[in-house]
C-alpha atoms as a PDB file:
ATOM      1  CA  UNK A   1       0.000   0.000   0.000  1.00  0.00           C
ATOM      2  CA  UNK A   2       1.454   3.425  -0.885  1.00  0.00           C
ATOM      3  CA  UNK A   3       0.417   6.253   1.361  1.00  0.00           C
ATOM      4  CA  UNK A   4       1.084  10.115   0.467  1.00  0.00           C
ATOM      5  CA  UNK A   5       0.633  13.062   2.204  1.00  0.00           C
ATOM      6  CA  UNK A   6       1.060  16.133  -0.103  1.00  0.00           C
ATOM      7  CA  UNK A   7       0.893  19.889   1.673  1.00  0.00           C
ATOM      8  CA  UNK A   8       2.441  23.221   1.332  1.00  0.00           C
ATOM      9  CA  UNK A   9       4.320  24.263   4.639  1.00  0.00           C
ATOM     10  CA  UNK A  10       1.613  27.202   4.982  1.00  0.00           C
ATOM     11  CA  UNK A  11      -0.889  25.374   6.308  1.00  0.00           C
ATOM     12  CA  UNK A  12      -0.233  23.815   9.742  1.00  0.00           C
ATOM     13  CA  UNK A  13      -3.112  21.100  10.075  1.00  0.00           C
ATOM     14  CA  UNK A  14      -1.065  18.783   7.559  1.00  0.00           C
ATOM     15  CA  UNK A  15       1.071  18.081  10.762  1.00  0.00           C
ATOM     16  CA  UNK A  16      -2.131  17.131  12.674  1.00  0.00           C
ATOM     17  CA  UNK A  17      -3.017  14.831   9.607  1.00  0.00           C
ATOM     18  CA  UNK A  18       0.598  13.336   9.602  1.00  0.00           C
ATOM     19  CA  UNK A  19       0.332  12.678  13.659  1.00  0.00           C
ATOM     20  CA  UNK A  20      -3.216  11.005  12.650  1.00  0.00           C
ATOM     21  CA  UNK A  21      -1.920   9.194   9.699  1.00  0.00           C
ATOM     22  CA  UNK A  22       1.124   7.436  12.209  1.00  0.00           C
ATOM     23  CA  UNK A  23      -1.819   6.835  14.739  1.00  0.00           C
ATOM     24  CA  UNK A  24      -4.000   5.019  12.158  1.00  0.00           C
ATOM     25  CA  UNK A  25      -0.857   2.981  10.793  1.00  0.00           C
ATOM     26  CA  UNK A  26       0.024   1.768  14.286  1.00  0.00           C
ATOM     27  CA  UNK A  27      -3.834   1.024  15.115  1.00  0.00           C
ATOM     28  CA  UNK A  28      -3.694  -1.241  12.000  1.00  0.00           C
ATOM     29  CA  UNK A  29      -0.668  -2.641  13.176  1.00  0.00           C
ATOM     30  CA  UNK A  30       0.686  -1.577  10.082  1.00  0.00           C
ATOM     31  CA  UNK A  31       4.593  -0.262  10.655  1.00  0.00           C
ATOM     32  CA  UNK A  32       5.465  -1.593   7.799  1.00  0.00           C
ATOM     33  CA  UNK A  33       3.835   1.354   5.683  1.00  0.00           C
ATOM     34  CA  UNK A  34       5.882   4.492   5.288  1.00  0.00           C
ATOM     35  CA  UNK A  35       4.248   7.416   4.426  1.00  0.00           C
ATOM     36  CA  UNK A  36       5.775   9.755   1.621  1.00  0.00           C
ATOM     37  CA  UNK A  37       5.228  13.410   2.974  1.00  0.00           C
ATOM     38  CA  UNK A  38       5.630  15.413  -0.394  1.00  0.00           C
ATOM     39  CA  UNK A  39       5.862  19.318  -0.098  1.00  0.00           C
ATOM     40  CA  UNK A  40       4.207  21.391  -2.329  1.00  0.00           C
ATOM     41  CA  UNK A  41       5.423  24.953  -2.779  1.00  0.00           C
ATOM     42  CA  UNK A  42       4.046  26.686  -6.107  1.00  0.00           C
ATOM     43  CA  UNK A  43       0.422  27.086  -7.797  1.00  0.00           C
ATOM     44  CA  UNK A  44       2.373  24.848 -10.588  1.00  0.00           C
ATOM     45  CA  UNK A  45       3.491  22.310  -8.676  1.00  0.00           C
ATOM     46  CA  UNK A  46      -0.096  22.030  -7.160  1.00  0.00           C
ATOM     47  CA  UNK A  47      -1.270  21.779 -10.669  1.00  0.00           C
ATOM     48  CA  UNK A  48       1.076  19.320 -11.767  1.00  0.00           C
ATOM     49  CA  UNK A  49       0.496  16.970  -8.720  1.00  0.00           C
ATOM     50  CA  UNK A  50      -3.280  18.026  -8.036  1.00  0.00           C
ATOM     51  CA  UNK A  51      -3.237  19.395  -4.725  1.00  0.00           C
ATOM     52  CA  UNK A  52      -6.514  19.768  -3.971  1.00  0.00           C
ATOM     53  CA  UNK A  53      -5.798  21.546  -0.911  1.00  0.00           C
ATOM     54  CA  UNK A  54      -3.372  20.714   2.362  1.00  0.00           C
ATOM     55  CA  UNK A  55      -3.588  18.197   3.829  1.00  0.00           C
ATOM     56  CA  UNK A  56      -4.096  15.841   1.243  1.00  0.00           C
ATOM     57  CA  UNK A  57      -3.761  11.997   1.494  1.00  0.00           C
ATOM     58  CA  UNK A  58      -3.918   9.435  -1.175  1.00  0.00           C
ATOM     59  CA  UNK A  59      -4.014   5.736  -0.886  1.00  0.00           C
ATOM     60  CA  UNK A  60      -2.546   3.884  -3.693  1.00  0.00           C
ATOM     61  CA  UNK A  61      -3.140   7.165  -6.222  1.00  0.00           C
ATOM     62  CA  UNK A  62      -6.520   7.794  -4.645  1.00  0.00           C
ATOM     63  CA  UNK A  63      -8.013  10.480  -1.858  1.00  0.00           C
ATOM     64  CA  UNK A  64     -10.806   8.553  -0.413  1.00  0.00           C
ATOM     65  CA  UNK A  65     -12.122  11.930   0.872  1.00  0.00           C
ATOM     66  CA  UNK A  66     -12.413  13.537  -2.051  1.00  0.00           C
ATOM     67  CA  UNK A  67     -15.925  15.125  -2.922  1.00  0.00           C
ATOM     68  CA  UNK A  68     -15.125  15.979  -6.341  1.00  0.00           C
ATOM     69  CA  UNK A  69     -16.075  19.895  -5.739  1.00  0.00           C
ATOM     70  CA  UNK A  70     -12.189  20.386  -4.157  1.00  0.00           C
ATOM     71  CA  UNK A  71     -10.231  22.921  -6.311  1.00  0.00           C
ATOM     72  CA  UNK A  72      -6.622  22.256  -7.121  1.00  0.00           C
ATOM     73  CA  UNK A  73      -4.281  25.230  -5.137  1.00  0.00           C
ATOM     74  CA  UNK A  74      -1.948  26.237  -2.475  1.00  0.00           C
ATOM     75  CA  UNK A  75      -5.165  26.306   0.488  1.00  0.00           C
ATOM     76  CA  UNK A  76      -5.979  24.588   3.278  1.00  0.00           C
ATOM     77  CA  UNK A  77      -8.429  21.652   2.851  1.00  0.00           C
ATOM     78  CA  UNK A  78     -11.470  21.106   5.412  1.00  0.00           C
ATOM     79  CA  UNK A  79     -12.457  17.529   6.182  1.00  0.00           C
ATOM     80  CA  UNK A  80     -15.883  16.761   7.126  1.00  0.00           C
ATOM     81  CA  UNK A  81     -15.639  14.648  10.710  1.00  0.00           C
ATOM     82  CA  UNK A  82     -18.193  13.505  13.207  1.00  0.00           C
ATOM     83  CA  UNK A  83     -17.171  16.837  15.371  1.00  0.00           C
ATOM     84  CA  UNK A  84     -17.945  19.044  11.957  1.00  0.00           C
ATOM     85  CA  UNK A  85     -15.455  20.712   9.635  1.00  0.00           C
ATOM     86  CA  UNK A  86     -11.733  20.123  10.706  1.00  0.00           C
ATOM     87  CA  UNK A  87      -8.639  20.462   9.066  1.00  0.00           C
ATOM     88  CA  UNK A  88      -7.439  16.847   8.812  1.00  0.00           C
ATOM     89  CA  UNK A  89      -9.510  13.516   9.177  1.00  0.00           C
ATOM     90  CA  UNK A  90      -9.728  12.111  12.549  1.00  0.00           C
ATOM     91  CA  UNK A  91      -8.132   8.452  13.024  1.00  0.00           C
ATOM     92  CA  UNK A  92     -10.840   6.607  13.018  1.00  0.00           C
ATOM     93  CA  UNK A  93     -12.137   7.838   9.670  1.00  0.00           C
ATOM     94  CA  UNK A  94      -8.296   7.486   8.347  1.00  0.00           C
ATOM     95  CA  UNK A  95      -8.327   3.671  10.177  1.00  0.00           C
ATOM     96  CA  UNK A  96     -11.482   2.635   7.971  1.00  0.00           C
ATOM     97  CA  UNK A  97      -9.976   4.158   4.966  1.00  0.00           C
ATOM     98  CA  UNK A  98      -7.021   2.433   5.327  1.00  0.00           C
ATOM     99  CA  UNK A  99      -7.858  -0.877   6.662  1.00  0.00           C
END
């Protein structure tokens, strides 16, 4: 399984997605998965890689929270969680994506 976390270093809550991301991982039992952290730093780069907003986390190619109404650019994403709008998934919603 190949896990990516692509964000630009202006928006803080990708470290709160990476802290959830290790949580989910070791929930699973699953040290054996390392997670890329890529860095996005231009509009074009965003482009290029699709950035649609930071945090963003793909699972084998994929963003299982994707809505399909998420624009491509250097912002901050919100995630829709049981507590409401938050800036990263909480671990259990990144546990069932990932198990």
């Amino acid at each position: 399984m190949q896990v990516e976390l692509l964000y630009f270093s202006g928006c803080p809550n990708w470290q709160v997605a990476d802290d959830r991301l290790m949580e989910a991982l070791t929930v699973l039992g699953r040290a054996d998965i390392v997670v890329e952290r890529r860095p996005i730093e231009t509009l074009a780069e965003a482009e290029e890689v699709g950035l649609v907003g930071s945090p963003t986390i793909r699972i084998d190619g994929i963003d299982p929270f994707a809505t399909g109404q998420e624009l491509v650019g250097l912002a901050c994403r919100v995630y829709a969680t049981p507590a409401g709008l938050r800036g990263a998934p909480d671990t259990a919603q990144l546990v069932e994506v990932l198990a």
